[in-house]
Protein backbone atom coordinates (compact mmCIF):
# COMPACT_ATOMS: atom_id res chain seq x y z
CA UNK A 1 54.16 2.42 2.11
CA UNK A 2 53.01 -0.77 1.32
CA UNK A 3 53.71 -1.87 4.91
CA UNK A 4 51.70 1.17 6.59
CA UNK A 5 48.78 0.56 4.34
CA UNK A 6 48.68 -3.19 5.61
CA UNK A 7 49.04 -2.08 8.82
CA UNK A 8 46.36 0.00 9.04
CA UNK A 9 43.91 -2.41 6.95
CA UNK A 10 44.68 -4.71 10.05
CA UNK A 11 44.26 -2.52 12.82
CA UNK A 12 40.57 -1.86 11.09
CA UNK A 13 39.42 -5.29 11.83
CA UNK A 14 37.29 -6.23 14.84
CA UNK A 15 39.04 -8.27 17.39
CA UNK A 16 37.47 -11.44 16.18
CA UNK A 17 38.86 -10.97 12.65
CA UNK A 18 42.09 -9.69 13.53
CA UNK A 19 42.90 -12.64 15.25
CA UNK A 20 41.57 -14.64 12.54
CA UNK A 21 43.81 -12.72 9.99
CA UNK A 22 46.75 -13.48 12.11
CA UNK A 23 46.11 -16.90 12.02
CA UNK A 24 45.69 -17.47 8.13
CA UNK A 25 49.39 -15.31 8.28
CA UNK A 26 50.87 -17.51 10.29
CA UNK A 27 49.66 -20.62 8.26
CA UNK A 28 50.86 -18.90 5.05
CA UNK A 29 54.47 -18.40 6.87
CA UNK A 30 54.72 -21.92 8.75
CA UNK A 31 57.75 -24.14 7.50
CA UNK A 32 57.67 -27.65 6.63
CA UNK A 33 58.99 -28.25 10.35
CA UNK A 34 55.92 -26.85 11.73
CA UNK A 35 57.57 -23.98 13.61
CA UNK A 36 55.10 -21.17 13.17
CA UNK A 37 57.03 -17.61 12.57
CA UNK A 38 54.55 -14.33 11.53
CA UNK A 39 56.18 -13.27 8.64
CA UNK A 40 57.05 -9.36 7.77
CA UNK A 41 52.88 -8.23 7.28
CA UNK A 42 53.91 -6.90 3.71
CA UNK A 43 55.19 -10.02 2.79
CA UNK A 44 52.54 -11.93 3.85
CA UNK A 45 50.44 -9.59 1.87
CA UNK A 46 52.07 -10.59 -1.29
CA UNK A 47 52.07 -14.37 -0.70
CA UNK A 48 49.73 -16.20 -2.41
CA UNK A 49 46.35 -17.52 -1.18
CA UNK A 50 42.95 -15.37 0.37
CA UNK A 51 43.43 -11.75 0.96
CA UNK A 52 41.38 -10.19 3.55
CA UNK A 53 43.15 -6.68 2.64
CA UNK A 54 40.68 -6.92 -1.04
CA UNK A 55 37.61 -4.84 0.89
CA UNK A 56 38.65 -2.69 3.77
CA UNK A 57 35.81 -3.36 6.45
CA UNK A 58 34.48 -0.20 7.99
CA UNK A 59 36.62 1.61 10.49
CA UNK A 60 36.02 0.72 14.46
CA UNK A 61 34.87 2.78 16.96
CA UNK A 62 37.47 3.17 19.54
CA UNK A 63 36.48 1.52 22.92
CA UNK A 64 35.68 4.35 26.05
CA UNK A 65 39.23 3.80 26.99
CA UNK A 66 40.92 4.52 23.61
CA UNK A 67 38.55 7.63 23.27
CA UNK A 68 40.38 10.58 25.09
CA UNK A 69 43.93 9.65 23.08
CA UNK A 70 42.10 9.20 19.95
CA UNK A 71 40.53 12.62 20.04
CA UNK A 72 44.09 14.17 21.17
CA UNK A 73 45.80 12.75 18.01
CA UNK A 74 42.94 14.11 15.73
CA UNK A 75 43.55 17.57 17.99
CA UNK A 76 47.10 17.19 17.27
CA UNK A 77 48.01 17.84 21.26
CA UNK A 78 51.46 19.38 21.01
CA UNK A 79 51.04 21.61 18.46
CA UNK A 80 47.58 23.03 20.08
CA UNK A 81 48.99 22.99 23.20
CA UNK A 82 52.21 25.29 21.65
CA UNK A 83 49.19 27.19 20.09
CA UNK A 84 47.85 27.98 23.73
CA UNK A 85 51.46 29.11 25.25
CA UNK A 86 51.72 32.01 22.77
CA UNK A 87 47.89 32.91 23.64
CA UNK A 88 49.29 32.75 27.29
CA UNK A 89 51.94 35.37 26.50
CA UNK A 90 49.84 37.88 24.61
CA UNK A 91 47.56 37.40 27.67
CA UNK A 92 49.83 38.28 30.29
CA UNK A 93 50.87 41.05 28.35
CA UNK A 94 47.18 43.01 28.54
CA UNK A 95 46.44 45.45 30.65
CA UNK A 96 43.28 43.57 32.29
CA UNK A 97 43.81 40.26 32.89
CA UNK A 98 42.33 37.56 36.18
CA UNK A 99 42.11 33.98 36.65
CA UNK A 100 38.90 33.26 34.96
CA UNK A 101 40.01 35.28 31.88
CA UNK A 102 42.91 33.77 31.57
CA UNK A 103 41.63 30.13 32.23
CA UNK A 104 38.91 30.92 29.32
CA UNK A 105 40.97 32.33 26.98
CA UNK A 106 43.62 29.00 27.19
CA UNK A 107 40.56 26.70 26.76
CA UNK A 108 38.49 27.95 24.36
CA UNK A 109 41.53 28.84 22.06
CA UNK A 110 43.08 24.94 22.80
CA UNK A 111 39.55 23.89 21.81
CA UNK A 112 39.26 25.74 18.93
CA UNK A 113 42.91 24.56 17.62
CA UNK A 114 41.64 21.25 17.92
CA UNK A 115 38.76 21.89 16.44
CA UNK A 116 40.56 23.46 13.36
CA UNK A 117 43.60 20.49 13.61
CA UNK A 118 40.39 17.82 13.53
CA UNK A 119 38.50 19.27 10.60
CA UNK A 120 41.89 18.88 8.57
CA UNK A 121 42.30 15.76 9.29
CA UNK A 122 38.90 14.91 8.09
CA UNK A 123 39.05 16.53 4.64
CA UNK A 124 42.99 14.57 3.77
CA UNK A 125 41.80 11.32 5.39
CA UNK A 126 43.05 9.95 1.65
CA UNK A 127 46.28 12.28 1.27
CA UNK A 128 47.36 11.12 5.01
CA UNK A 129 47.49 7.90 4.20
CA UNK A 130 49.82 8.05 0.92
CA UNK A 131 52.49 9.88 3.14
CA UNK A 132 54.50 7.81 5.74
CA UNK A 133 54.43 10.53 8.10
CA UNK A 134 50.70 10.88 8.54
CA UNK A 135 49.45 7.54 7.65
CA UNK A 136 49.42 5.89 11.71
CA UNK A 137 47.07 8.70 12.24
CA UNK A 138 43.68 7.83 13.74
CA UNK A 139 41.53 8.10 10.19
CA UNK A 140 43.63 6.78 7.78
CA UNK A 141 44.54 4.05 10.26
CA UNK A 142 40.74 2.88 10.71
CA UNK A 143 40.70 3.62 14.61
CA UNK A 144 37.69 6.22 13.98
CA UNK A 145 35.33 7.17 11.19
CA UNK A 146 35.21 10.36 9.59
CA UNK A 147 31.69 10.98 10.59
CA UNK A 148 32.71 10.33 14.82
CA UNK A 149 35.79 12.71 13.60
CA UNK A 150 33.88 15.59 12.25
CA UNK A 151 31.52 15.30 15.04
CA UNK A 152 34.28 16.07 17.54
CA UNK A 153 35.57 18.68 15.67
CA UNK A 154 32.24 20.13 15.28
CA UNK A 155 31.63 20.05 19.05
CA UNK A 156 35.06 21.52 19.98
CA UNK A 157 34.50 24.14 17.40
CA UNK A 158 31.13 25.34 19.22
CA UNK A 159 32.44 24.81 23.00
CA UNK A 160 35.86 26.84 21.56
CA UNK A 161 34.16 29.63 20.51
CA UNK A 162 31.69 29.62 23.08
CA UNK A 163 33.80 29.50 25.91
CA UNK A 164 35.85 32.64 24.57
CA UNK A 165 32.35 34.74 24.30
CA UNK A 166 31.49 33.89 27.77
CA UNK A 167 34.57 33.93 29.29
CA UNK A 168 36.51 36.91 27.84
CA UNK A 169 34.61 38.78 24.76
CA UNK A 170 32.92 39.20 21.40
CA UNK A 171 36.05 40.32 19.84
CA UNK A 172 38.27 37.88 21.21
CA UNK A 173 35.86 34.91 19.91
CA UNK A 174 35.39 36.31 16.91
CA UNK A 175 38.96 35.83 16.31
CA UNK A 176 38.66 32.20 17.14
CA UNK A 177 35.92 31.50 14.95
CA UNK A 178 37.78 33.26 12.15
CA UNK A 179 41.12 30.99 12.96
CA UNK A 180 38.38 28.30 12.50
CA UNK A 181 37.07 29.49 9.59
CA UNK A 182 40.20 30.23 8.08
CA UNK A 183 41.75 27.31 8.68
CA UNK A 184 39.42 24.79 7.53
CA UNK A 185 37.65 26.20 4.53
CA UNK A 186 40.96 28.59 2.81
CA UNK A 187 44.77 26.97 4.36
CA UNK A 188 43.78 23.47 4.07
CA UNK A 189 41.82 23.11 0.53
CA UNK A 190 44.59 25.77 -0.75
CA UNK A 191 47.80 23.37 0.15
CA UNK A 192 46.64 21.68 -2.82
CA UNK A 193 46.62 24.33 -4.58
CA UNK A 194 49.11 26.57 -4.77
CA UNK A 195 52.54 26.92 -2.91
CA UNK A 196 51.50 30.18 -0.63
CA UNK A 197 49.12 28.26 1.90
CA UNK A 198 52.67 28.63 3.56
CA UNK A 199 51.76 31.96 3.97
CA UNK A 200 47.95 31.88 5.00
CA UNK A 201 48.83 29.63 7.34
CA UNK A 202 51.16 31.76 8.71
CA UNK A 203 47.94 34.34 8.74
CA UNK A 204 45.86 31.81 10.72
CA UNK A 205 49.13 31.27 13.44
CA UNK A 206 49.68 34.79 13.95
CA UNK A 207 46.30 35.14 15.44
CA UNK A 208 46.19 33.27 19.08
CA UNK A 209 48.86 35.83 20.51
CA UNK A 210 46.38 38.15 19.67
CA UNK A 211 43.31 36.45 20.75
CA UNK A 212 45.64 36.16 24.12
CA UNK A 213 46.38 39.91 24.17
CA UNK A 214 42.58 41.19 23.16
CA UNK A 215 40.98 38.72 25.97
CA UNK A 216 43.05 40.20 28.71
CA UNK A 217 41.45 44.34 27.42
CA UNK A 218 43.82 44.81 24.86
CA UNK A 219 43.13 47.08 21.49
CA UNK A 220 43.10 45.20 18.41
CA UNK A 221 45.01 47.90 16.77
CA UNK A 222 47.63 48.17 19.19
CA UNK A 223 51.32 47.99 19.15
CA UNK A 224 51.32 45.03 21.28
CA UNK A 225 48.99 43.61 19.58
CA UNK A 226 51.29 43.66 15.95
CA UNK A 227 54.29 42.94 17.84
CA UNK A 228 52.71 39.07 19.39
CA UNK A 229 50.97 38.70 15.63
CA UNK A 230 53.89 39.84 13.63
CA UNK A 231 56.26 37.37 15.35
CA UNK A 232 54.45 34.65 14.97
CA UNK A 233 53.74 35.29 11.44
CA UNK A 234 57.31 35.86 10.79
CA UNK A 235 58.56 32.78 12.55
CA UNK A 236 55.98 30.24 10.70
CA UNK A 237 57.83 31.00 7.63
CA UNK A 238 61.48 29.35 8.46
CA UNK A 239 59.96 26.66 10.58
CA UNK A 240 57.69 25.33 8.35
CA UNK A 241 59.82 25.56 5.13
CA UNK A 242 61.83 23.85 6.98
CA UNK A 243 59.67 20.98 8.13
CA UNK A 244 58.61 20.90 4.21
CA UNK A 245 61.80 20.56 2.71
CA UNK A 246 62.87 17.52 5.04
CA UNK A 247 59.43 15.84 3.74
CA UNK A 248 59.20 17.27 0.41
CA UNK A 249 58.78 13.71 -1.21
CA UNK A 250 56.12 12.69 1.29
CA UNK A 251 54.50 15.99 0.05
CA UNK A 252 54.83 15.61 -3.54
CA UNK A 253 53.41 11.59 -3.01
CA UNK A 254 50.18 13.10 -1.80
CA UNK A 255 50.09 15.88 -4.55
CA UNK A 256 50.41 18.64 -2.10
CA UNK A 257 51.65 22.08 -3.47
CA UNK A 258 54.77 23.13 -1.58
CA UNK A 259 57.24 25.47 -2.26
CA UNK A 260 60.27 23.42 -2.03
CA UNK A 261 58.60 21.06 -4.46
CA UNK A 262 58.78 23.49 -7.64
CA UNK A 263 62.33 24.26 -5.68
CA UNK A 264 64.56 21.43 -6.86
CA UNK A 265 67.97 23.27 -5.93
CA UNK A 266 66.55 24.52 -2.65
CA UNK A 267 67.65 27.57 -3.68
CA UNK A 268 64.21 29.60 -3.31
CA UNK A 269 63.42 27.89 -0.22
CA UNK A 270 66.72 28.25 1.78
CA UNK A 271 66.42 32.04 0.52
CA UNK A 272 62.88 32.23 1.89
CA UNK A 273 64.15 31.10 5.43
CA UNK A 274 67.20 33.41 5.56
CA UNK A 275 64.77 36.34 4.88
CA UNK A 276 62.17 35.82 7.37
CA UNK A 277 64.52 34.54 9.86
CA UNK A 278 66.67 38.69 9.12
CA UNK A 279 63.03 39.62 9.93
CA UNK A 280 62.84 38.19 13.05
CA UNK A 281 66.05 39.22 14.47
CA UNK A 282 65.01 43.35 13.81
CA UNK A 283 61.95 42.92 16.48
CA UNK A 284 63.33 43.21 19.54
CA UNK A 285 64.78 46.72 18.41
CA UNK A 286 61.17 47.12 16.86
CA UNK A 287 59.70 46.51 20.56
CA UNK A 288 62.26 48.68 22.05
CA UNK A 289 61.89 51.40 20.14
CA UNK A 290 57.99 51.35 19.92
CA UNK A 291 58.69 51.61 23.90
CA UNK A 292 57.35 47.89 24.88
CA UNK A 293 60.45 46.81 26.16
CA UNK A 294 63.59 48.44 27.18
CA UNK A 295 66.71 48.26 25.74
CA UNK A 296 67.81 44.62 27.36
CA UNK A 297 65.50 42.96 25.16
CA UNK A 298 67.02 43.66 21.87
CA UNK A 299 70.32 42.88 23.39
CA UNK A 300 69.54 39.48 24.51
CA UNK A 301 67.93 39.44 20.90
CA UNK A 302 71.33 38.81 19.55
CA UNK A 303 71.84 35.86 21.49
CA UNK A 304 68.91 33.84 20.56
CA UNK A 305 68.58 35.30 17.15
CA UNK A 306 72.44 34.70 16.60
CA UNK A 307 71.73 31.21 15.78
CA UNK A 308 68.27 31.11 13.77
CA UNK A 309 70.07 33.29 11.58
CA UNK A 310 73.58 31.27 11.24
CA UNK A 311 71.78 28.12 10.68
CA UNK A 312 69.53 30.05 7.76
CA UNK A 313 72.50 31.24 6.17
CA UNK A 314 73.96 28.00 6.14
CA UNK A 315 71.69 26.28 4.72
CA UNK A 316 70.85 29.03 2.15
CA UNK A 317 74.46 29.14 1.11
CA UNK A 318 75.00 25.33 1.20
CA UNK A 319 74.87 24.01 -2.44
CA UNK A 320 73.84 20.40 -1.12
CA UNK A 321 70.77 21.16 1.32
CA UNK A 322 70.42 18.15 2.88
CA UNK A 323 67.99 16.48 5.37
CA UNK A 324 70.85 17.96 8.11
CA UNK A 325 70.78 21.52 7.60
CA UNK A 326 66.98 22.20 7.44
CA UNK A 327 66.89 20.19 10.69
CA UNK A 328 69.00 21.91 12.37
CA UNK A 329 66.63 24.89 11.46
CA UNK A 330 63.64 23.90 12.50
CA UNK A 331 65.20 22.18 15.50
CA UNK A 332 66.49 25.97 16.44
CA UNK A 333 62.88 27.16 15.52
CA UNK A 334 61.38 25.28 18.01
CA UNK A 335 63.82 26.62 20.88
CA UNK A 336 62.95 30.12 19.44
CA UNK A 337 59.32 31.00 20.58
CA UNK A 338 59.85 30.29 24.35
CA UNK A 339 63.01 32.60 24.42
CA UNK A 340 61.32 35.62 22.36
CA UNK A 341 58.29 35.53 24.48
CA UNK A 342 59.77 34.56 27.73
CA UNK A 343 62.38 37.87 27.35
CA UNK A 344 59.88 39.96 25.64
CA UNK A 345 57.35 39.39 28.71
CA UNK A 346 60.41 39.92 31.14
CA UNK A 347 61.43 43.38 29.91
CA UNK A 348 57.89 44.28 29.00
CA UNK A 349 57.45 48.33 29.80
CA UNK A 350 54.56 49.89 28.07
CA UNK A 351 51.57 49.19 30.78
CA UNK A 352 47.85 50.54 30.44
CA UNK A 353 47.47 53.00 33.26
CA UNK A 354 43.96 51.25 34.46
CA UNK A 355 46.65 48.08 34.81
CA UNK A 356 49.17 50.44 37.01
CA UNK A 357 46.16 51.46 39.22
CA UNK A 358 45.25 47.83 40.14
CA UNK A 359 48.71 46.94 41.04
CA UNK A 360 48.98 49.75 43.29
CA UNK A 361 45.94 48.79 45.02
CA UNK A 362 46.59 45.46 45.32
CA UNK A 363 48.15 45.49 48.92
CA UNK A 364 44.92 47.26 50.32
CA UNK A 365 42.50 44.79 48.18
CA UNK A 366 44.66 42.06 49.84
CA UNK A 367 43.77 43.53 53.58
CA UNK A 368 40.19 43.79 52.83
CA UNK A 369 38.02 41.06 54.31
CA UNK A 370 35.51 40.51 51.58
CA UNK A 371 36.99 39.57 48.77
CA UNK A 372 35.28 40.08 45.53
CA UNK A 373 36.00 40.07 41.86
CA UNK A 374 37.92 43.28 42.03
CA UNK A 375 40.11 42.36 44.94
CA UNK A 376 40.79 38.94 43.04
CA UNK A 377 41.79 41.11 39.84
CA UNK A 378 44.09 43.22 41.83
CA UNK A 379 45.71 40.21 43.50
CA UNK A 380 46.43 38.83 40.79
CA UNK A 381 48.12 41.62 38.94
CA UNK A 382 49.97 42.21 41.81
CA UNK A 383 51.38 38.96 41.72
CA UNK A 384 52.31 39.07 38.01
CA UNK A 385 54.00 42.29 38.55
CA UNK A 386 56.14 40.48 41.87
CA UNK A 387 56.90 37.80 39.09
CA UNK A 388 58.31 39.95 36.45
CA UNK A 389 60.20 41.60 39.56
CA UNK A 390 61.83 38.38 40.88
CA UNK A 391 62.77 37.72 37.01
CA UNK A 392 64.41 41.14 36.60
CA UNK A 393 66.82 40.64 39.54
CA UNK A 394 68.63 38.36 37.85
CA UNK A 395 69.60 41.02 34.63
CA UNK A 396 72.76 42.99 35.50
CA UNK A 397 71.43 46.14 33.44
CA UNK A 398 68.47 46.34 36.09
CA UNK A 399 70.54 46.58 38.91
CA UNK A 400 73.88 48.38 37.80
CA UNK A 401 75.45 48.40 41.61
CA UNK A 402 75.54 44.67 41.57
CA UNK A 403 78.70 45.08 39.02
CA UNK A 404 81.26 45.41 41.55
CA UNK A 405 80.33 42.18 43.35
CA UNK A 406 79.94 40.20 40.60
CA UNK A 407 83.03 41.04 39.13
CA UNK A 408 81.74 40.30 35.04
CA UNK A 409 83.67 39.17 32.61
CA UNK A 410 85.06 41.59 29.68
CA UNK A 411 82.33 40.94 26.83
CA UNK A 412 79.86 40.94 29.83
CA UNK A 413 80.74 44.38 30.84
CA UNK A 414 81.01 45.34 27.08
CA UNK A 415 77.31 44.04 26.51
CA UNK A 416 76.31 45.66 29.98
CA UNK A 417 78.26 49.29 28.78
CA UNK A 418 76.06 49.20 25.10
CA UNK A 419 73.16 48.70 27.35
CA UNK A 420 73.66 51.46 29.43
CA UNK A 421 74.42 54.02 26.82
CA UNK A 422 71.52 52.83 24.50
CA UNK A 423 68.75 52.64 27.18
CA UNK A 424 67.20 56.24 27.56
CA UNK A 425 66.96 56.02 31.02
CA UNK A 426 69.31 53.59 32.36
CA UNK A 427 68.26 52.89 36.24
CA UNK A 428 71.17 54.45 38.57
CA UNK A 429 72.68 52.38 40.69
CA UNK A 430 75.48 52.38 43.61
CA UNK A 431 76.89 56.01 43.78
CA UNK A 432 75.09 57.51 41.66
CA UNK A 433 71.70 56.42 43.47
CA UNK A 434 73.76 57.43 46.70
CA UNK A 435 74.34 61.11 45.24
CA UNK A 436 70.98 61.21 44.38
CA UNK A 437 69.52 60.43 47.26
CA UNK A 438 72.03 62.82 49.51
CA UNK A 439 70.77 65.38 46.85
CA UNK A 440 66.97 66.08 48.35
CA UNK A 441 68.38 66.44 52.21
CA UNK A 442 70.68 68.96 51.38
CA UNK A 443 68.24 70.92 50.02
């Protein structure tokens, strides 16, 4: 700690001084021989003579150049930009969706995740820097001030939520200024607190599928609509229970209030993880038997659920708990999301009708010569639904005749044989298609 915190009172200095600073270090560690070696900076710190660490100078202003990667570390990039793929799949999944929508909807929720990541950087400036995972960031680390900081998170707050009213709707930016809202002024002054801003952070991530799903015409109160929130609230819950117990001493250092903090065992904790992660595994049958899927999904359920769950149980029922096990859980976490959403959007079956009609007259739109906004719209659906086409050629279950020439294994024709007599109405293929085709002509 003592190391970061020197550090980051050196990378405050102006050029000028931190070259000066370097040079009184390197006269404090020169030998009687006269070879000059820079000593270890938290040694140097404790060796005798002047300190310039006794009165922090004011933090820099990054140069023009340092700007754009300043503001994407105070945005927290990754973590927004996982934010905006799970908007992405609640979008595709509406009924109405076109380019501009979609375009709008991505920016102004990455802009108001980075708004929200910003702002909560700027009220634990002083927490950040007593943990050694947080304290390179940009504030606590003097490369900006925390009046430049909350000015950017200001501005992306407005342009966020602006961008969704213009671009998609009222509803759908209301949502992102409640994220905002939430976010800021309730999850981040509650983590020190109490031990459930686990859980109304989970709130605040559950809501970007949605804002995804209501920009492309969705309902708010819609199946789909609890489905993309409901998985993302369950999901939080493991992963970042998870991330908390592998830093749970960096937490406590700063005085946050964490669950696996009043949790010495692990015991609570591990049991929290095995339970949510039991809750994720029952929606895929949830989305199959609301009719938003068919019966594949819940099938390939089992395969990436299998493991979330194993590695839950074993490190609920693992006495130790070590760095290792809740790793391997949020590791498996991470791997999770794409999967759900990528099979969930493949097997997708419930469809607004007004979405049907554009897709069937999307060839004609296409053959027009004007093309407008509509014929744009249709276009484009029509290409999402030749996407999810191309992606279901490659399940067995959608194309049954295919079985003979592929020659599966045995548990692939088991899996493919529970498919076929759970799906209530499996597609027909080889000859029973044949039969049913002869059927009409003899008639």
């Amino acid at each position: 700690m003592r190391a970061c915190a020197s550090r980051a009172a050196l990378v405050r200095l102006r050029p000028a001084a931190r070259l000066s600073t370097l040079g009184k270090l390197r006269g404090l560690a020169a030998p009687a021989g006269g070879s000059v070696k820079l000593r270890n900076l938290s040694t140097a710190e404790a060796a005798p003579g002047p300190s310039t660490d006794a009165a922090p100078p004011a933090a820099a202003s990054p140069s023009l150049r340092e700007l754009p990667s300043v503001y994407l570390e105070l945005s927290k990039s990754r973590l927004s930009g996982l934010v905006v793929l799970t908007t992405g799949a609640g979008a595709v999944m509406g009924p109405h969706l076109d380019a501009p929508t979609l375009a709008a909807a991505l920016g102004g929720t990455f802009l108001c995740a980075a708004s929200a990541n910003s702002f909560n950087q700027v009220i634990e400036k002083e927490l950040d820097a007593q943990m050694n995972r947080t304290c390179r960031r940009p504030l606590p680390s003097g490369r900006i001030s925390r009046t430049h900081a909350a000015a950017w998170a200001s501005f992306a707050g407005v342009a966020g939520v602006g961008t969704l009213a213009a671009g998609t709707n009222l509803l759908t930016a209301g949502l992102g200024a409640s994220t905002l809202g939430l976010y800021t002024l309730v999850y981040t002054p509650m983590k020190q607190e109490h031990w459930l801003n686990t859980w109304v952070g989970a709130v605040v991530g559950a809501l970007p599928p949605v804002m995804g799903w209501t920009a492309a015409g969705g309902a708010l109160l819609a199946p789909e609509a609890a489905v993309l929130g409901g998985a993302l609230f369950i999901w939080q819950i493991p992963h970042f229970l998870a991330l908390a117990w592998m830093y749970r001493k960096d937490y406590a250092q700063a005085g946050y209030k964490m669950l696996p903090l009043g949790d010495p065992t692990g015991e609570r904790t591990a049991r929290a993880c095995l339970e949510y992660s039991v809750y994720l595994a029952a929606l895929p049958p949830a989305c199959w038997a609301l009719g938003l899927s068919s019966c594949m999904f819940p099938l390939e359920g089992l395969v990436f659920n299998a493991p979330m769950v194993f590695l839950a149980w074993r490190f609920a029922r693992t006495p130790e708990r070590g760095q290792a096990h809740a790793r391997r859980l949020f590791l498996a976490s991470l791997a999770y999301l794409p999967l759900f959403f990528g099979c969930l959007l493949l097997h997708q079956r419930r469809k607004a009708p007004a979405a049907a009609e554009e897709e069937a007259d999307a060839p004609l739109a296409l053959a027009t010569a004007d093309v407008g906004e509509e014929e744009i719209t249709a276009a484009y659906a029509a290409k999402q639904a030749e996407l999810k086409a191309r992606g279901r050629e490659y399940c067995v279950h959608e194309h049954p005749e295919l079985t003979s020439e592929l020659q599966p294994s045995a548990p692939l024709r088991v899996l493919m044989g529970v498919g076929l007599a759970l799906c209530p109405n499996p597609p027909l293929g080889g000859a029973d298609a044949a039969q049913q085709q002869q059927q009409p002509a003899q008639r």
